[in-house]
N, C-alpha and C. Protein backbone atom coordinates (compact mmCIF):
# COMPACT_ATOMS: atom_id res chain seq x y z
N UNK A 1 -4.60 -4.60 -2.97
CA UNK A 1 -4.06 -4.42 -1.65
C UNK A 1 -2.60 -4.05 -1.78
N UNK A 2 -2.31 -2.95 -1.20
CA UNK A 2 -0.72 -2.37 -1.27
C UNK A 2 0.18 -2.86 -0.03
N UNK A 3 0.86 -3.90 0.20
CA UNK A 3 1.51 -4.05 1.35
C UNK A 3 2.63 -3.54 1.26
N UNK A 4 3.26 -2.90 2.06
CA UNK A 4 4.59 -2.93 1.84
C UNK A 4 5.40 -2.90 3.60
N UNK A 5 6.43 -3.80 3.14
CA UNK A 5 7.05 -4.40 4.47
C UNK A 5 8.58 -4.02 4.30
N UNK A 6 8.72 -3.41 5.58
CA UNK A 6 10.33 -2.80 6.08
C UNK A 6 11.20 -3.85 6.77
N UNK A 7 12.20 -4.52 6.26
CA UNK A 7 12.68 -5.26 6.80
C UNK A 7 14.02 -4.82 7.91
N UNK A 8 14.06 -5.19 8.74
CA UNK A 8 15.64 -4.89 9.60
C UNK A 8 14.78 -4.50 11.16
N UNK A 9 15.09 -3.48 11.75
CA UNK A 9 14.84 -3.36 13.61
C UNK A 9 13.33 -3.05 13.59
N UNK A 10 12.90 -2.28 12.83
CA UNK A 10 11.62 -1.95 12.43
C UNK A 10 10.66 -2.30 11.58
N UNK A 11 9.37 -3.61 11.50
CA UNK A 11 9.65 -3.94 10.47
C UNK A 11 7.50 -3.51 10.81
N UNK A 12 7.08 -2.73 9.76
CA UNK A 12 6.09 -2.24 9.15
C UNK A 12 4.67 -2.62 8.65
N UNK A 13 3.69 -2.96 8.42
CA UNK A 13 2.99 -3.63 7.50
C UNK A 13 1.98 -2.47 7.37
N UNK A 14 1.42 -2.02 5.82
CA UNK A 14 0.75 -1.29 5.61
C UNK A 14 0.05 -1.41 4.67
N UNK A 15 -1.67 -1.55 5.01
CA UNK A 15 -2.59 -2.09 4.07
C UNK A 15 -3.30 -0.47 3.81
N UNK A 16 -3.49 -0.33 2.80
CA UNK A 16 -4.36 0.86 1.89
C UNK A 16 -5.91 0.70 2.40
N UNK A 17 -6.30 -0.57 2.51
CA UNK A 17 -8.07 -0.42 2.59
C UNK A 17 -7.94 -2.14 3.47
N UNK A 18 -9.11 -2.22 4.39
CA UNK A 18 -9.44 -3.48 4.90
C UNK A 18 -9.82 -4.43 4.03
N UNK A 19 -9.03 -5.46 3.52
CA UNK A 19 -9.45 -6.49 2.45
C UNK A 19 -10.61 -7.58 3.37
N UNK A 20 -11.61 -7.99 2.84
CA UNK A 20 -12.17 -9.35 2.63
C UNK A 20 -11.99 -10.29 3.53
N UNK A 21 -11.99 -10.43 4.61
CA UNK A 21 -11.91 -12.28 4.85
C UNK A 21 -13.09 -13.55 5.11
N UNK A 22 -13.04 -14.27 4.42
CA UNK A 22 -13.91 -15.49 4.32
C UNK A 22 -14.55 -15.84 6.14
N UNK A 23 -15.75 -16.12 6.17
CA UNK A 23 -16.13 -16.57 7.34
C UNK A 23 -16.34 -18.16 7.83
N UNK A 24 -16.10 -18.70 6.75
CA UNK A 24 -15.86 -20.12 7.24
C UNK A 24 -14.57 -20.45 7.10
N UNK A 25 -14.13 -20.20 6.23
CA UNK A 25 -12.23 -21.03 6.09
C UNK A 25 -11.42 -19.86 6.50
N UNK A 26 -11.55 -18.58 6.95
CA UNK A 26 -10.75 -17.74 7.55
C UNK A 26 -9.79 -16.71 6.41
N UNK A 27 -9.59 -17.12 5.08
CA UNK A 27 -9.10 -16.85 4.13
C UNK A 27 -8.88 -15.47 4.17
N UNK A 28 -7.91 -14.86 3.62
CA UNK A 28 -7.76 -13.40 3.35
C UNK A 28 -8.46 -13.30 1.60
N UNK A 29 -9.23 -12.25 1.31
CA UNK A 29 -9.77 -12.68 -0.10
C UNK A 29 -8.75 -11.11 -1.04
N UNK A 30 -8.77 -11.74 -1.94
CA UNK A 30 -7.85 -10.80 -2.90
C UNK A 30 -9.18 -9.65 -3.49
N UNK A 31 -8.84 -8.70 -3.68
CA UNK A 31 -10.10 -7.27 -4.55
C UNK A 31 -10.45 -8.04 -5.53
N UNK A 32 -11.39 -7.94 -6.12
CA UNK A 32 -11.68 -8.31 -7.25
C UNK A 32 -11.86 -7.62 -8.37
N UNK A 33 -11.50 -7.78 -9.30
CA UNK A 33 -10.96 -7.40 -10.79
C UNK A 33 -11.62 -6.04 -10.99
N UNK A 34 -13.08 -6.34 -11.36
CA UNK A 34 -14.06 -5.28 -11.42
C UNK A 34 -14.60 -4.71 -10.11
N UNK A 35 -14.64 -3.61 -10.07
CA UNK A 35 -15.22 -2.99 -8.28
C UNK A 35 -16.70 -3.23 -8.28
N UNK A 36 -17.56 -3.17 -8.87
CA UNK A 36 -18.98 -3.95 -8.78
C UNK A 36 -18.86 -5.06 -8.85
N UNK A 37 -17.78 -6.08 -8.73
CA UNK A 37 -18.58 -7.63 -8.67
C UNK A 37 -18.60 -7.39 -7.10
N UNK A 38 -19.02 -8.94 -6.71
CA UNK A 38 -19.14 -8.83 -5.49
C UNK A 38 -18.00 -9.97 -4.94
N UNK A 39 -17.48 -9.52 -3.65
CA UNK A 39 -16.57 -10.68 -3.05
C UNK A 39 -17.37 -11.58 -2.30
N UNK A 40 -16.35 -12.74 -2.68
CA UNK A 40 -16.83 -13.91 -2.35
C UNK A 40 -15.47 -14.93 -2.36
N UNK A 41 -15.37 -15.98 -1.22
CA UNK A 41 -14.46 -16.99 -1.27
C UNK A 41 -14.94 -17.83 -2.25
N UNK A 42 -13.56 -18.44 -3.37
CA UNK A 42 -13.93 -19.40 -4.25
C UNK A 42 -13.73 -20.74 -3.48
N UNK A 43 -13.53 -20.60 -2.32
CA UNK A 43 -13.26 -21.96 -2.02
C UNK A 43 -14.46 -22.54 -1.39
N UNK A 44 -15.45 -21.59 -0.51
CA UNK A 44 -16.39 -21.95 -0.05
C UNK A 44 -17.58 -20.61 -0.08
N UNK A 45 -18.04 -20.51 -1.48
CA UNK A 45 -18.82 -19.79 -2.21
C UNK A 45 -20.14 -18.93 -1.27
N UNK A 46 -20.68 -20.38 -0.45
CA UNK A 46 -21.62 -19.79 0.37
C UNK A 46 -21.45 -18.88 1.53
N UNK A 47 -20.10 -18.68 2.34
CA UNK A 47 -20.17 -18.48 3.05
C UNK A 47 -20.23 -16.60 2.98
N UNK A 48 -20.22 -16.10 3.89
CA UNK A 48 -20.20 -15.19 4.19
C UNK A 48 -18.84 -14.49 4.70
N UNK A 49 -18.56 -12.75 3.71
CA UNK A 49 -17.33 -12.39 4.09
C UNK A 49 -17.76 -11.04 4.44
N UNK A 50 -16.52 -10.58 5.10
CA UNK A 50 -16.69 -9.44 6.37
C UNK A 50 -15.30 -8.69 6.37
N UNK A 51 -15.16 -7.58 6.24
CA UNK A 51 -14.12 -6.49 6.70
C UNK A 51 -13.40 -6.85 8.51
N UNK A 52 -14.74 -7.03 8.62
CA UNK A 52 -14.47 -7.28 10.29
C UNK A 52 -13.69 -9.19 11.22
N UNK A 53 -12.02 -8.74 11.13
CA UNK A 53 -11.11 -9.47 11.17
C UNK A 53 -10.06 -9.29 12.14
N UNK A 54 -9.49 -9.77 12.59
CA UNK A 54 -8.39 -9.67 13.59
C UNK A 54 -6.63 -10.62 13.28
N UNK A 55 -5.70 -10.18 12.92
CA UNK A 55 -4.71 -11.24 13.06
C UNK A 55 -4.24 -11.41 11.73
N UNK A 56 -3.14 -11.66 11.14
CA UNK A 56 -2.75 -11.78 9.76
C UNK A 56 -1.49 -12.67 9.77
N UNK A 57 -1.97 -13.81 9.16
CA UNK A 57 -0.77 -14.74 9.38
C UNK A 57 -0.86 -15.17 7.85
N UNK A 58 0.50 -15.77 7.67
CA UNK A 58 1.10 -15.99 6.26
C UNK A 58 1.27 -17.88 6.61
N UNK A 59 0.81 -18.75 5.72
CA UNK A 59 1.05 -19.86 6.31
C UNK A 59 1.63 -20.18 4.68
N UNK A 60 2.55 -21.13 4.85
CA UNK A 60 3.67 -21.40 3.57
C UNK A 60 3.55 -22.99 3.78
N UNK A 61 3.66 -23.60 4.64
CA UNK A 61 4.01 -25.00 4.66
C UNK A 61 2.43 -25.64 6.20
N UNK A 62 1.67 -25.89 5.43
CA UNK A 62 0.76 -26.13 6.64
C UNK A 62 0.84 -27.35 7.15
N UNK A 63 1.49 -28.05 6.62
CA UNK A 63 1.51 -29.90 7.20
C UNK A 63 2.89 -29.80 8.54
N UNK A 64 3.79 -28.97 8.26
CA UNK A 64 4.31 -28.35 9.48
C UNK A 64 4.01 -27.39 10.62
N UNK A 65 2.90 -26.61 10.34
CA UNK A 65 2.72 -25.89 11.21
C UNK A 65 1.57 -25.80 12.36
N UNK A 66 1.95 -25.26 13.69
CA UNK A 66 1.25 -25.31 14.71
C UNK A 66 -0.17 -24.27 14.53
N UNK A 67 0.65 -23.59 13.91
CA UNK A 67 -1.24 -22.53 13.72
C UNK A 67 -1.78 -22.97 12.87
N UNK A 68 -1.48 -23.14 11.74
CA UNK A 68 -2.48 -24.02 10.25
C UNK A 68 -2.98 -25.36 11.18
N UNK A 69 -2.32 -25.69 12.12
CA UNK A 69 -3.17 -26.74 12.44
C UNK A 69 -4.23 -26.26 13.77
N UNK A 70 -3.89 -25.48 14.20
CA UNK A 70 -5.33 -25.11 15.39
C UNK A 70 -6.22 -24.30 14.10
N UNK A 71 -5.71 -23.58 13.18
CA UNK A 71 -6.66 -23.29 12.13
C UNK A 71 -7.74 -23.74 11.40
N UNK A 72 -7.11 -24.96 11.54
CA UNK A 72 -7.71 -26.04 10.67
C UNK A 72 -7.29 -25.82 9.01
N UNK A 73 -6.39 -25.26 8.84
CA UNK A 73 -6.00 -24.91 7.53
C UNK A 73 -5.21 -25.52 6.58
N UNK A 74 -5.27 -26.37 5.16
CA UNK A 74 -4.67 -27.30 5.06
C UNK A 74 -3.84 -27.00 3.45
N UNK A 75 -4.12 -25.77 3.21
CA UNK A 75 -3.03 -25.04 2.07
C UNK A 75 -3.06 -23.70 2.31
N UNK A 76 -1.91 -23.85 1.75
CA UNK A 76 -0.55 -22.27 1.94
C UNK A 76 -1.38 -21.09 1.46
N UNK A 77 -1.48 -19.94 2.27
CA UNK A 77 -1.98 -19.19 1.75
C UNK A 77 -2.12 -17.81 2.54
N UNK A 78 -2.91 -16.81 2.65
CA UNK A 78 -2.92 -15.64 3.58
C UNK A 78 -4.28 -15.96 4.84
N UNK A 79 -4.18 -15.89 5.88
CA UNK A 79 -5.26 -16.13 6.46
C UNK A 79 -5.50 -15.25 7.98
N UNK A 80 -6.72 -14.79 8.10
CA UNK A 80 -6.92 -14.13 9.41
C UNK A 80 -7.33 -14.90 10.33
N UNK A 81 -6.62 -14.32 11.91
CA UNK A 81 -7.15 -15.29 12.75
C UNK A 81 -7.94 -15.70 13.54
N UNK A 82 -8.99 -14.60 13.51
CA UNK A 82 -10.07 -14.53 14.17
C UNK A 82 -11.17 -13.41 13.26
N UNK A 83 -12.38 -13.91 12.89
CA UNK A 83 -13.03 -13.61 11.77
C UNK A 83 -14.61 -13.40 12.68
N UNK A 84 -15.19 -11.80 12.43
CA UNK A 84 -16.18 -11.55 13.24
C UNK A 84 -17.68 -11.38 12.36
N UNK A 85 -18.04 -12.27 12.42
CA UNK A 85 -19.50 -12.45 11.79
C UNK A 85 -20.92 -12.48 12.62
N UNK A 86 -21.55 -11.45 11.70
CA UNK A 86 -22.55 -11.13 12.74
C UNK A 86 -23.77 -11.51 12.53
């Protein structure tokens, strides 16, 4: 995933391809190494992941924060905020 972010009046975000997100823990999932494996959250193996996502939040400190906690999210990490599984 290529992000790259413009900082100052204008500030940018630009993803190359729709990454991964987990359908039970919301997770943003990283590419995986080889392009034939298959993605999958290591945190919750069974679930099911989907392109189809809304929202991109960065959570750093979750025992402080108001969205990690309507998230239900309880370590630092990349996460989407609304995850569409069909």
């Amino acid at each position: 995933m290529a992000l790259v972010l413009t900082i100052g009046y204008r500030s940018k975000i630009k993803m190359d391809k729709q990454p991964f997100a987990c359908g039970e823990c919301n997770r943003i999932l990283p590419d995986p190494e080889n392009k034939n494996d298959v993605v999958q959250c290591k945190h919750c193996p069974n679930a099911p992941v989907t392109t189809d996502w809304q929202g991109y939040v960065i959570i750093l400190n979750p025992e402080r924060s108001e969205v990690a906690a309507r998230l239900n999210v309880t370590s630092p990490g990349t996460y989407a905020l609304k995850v569409n599984i069909r």
